[in-house]
N, C-alpha and C. Protein backbone atom coordinates (compact mmCIF):
# COMPACT_ATOMS: atom_id res chain seq x y z
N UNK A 1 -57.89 -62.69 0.39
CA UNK A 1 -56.93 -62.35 -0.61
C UNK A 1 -56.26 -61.02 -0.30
N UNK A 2 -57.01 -59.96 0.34
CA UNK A 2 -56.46 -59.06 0.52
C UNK A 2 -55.37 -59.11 1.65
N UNK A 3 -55.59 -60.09 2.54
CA UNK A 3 -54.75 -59.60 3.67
C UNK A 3 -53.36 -60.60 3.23
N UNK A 4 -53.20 -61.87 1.82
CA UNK A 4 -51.84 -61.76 0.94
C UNK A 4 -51.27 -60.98 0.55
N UNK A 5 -52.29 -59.89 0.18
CA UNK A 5 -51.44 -58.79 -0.66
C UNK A 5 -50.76 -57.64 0.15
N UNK A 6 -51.47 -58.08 1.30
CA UNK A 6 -50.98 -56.98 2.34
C UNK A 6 -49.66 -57.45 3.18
N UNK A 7 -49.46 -58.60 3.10
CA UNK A 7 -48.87 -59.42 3.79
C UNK A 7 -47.24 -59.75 2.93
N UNK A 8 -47.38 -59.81 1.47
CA UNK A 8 -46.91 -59.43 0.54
C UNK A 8 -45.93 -57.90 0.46
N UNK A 9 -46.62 -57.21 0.43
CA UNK A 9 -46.48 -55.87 0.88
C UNK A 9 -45.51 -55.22 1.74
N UNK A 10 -45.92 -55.49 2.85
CA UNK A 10 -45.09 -55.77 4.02
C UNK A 10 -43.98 -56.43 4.00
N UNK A 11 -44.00 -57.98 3.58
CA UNK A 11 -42.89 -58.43 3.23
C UNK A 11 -41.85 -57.55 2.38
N UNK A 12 -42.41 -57.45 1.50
CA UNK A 12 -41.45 -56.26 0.55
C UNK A 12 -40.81 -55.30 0.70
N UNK A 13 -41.56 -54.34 1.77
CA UNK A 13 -41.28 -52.86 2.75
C UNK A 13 -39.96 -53.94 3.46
N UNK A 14 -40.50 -54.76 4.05
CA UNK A 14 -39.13 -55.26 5.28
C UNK A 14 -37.72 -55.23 4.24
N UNK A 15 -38.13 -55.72 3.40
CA UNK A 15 -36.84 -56.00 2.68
C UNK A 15 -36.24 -55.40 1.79
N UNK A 16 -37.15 -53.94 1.83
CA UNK A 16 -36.67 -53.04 0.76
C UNK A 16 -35.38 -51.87 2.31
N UNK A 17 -36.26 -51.98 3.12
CA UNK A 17 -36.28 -50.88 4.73
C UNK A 17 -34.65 -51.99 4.72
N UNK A 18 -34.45 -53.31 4.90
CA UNK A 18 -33.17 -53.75 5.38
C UNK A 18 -31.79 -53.56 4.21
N UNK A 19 -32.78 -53.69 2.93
CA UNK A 19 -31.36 -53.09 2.09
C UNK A 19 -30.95 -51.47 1.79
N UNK A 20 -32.26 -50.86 2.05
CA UNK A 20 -31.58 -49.25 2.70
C UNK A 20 -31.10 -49.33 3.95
N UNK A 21 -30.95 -49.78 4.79
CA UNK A 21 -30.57 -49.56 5.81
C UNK A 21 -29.11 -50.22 5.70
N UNK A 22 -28.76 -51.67 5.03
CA UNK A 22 -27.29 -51.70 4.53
C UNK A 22 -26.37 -51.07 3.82
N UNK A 23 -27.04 -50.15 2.69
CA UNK A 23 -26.93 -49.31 1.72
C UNK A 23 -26.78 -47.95 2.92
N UNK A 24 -27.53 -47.50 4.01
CA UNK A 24 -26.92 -46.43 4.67
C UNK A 24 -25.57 -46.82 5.27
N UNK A 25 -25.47 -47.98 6.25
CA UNK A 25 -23.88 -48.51 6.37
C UNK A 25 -22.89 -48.23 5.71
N UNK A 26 -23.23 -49.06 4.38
CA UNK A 26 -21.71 -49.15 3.76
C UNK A 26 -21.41 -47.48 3.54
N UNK A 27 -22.31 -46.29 2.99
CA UNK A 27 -21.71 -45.25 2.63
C UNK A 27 -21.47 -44.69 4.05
N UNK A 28 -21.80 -45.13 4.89
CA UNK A 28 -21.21 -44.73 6.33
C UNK A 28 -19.85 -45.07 6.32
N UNK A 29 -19.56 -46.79 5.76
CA UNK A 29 -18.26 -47.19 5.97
C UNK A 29 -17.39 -46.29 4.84
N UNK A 30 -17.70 -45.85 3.61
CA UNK A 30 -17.34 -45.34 2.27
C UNK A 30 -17.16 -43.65 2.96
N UNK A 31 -17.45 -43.19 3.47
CA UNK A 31 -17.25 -41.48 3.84
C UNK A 31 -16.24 -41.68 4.84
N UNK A 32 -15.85 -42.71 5.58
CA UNK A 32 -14.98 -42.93 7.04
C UNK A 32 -13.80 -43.37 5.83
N UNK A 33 -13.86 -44.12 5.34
CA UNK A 33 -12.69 -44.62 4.82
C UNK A 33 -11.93 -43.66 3.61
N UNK A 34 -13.31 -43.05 2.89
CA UNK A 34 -12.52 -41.24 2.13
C UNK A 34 -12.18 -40.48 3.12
N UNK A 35 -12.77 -40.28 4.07
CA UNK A 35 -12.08 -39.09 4.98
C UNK A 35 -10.47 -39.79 5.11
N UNK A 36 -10.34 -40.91 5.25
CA UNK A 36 -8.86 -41.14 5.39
C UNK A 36 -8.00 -41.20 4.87
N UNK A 37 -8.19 -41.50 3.47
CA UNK A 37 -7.79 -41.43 2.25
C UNK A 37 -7.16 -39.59 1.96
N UNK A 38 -8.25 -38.91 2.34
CA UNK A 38 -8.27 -37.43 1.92
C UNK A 38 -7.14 -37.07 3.18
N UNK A 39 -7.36 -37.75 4.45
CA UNK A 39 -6.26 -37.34 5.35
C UNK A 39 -4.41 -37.89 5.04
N UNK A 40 -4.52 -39.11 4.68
CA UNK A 40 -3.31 -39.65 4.06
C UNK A 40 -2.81 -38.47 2.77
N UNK A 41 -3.99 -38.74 2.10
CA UNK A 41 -3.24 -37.40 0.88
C UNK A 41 -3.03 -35.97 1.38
N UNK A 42 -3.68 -35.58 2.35
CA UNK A 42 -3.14 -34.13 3.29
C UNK A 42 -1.43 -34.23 3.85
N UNK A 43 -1.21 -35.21 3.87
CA UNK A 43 -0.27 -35.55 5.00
C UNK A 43 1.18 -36.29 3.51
N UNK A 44 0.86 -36.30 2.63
CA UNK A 44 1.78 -36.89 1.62
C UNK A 44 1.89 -35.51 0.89
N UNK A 45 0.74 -34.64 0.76
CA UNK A 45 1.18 -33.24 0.17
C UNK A 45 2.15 -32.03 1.08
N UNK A 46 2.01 -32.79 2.49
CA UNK A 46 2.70 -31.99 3.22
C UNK A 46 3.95 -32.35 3.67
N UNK A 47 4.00 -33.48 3.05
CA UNK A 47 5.33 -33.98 3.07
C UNK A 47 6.13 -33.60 2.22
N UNK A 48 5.38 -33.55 0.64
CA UNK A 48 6.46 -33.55 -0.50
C UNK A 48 6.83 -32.43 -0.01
N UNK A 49 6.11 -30.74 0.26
CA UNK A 49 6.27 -29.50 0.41
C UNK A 49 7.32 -29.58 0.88
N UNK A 50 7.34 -30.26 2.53
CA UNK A 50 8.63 -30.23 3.56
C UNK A 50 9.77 -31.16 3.02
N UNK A 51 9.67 -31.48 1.76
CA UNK A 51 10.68 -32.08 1.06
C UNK A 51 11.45 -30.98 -0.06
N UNK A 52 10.17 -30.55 -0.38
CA UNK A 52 10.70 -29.47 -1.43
C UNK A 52 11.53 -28.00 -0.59
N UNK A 53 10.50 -27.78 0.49
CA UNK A 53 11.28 -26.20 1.26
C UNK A 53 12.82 -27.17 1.68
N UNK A 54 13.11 -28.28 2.24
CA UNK A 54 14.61 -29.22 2.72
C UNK A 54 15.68 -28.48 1.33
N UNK A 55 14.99 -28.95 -0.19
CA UNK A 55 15.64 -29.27 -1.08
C UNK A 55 15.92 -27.82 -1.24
N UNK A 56 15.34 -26.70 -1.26
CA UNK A 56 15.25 -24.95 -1.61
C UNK A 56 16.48 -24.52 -0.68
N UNK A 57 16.38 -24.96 0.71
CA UNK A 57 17.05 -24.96 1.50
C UNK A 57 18.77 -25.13 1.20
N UNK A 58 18.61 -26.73 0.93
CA UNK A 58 19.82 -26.91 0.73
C UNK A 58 20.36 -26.36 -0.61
N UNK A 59 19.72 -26.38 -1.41
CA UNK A 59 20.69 -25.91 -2.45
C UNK A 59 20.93 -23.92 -2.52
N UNK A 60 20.48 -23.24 -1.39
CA UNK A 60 20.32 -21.97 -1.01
C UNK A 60 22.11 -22.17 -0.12
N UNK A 61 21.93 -23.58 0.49
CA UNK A 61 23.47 -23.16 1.53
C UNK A 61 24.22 -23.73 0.32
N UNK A 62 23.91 -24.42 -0.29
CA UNK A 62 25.38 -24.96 -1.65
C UNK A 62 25.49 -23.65 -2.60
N UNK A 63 24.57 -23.00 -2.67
CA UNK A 63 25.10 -21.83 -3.79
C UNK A 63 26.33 -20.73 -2.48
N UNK A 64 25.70 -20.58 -1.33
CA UNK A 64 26.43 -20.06 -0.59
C UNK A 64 27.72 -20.06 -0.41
N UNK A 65 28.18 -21.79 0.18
CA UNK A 65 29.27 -22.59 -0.51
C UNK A 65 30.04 -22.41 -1.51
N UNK A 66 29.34 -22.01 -2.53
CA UNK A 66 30.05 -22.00 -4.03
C UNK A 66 30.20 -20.97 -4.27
N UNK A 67 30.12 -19.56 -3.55
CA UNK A 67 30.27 -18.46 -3.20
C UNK A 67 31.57 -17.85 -2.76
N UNK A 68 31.33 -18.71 -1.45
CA UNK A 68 32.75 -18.72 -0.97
C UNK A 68 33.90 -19.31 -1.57
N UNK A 69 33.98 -20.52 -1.91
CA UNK A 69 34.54 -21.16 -2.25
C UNK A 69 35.31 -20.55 -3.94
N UNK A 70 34.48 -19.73 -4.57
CA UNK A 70 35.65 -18.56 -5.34
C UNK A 70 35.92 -17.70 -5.02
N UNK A 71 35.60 -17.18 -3.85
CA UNK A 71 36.47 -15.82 -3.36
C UNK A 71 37.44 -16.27 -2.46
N UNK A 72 37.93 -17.31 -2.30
CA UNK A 72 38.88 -18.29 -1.51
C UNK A 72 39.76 -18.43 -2.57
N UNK A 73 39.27 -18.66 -3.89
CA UNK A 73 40.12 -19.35 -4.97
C UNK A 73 40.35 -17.87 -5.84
N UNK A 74 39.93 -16.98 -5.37
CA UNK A 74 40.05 -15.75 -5.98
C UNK A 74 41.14 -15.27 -5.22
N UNK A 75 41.01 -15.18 -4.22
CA UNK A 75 42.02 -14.66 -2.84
C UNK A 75 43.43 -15.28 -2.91
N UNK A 76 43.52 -16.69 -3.55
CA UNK A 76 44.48 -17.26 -3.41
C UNK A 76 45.48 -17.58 -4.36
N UNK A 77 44.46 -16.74 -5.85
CA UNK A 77 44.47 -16.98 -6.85
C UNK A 77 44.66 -18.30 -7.63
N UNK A 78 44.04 -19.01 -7.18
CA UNK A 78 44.19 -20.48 -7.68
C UNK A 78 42.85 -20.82 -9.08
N UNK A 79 42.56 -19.69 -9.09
CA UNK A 79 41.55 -19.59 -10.51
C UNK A 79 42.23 -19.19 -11.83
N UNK A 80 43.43 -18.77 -11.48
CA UNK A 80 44.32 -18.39 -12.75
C UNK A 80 44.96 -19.56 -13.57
N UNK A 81 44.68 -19.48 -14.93
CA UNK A 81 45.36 -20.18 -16.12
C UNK A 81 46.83 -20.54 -15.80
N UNK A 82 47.85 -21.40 -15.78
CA UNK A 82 49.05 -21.55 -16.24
C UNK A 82 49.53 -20.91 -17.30
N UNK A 83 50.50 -20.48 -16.79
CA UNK A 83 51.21 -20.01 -18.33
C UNK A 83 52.32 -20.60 -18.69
């Protein structure tokens, strides 16, 4: 009887040892697949940024633009009322 229970036992260890050992996998597969996740979102935050410095940018040369564009209309006086 004892060497059922031992046998038993064993059985149990095997099959406890193979579902930790699937259970180490998958969070093997689960840390590979967040690291990528965390790399995609690195790479979408560094995008919007280089979307946002584009947008700072451009509207830095349109105020410039709109700068000139009344001291042209100042110069030419084409900013003056009708009378």
């Amino acid at each position: 009887m004892t060497a059922d229970i031992e046998s038993l036992v064993l059985e149990h260890l095997r099959h406890i040892r193979a579902r930790v050992d699937q259970i180490a996998e998958d969070v093997g597969e689960v840390k590979h697949r967040l690291s990528s996740l965390e790399f995609a979102a690195s790479r979408i935050r560094a995008d919007i940024a280089h979307g946002e410095e584009n947008s700072a940018r451009q509207q830095a040369a349109l105020d410039r633009l709109s700068e000139r564009v009344a001291r042209i209309e100042r110069r030419l006086e084409l900013n003056e009322a009708p009378h």
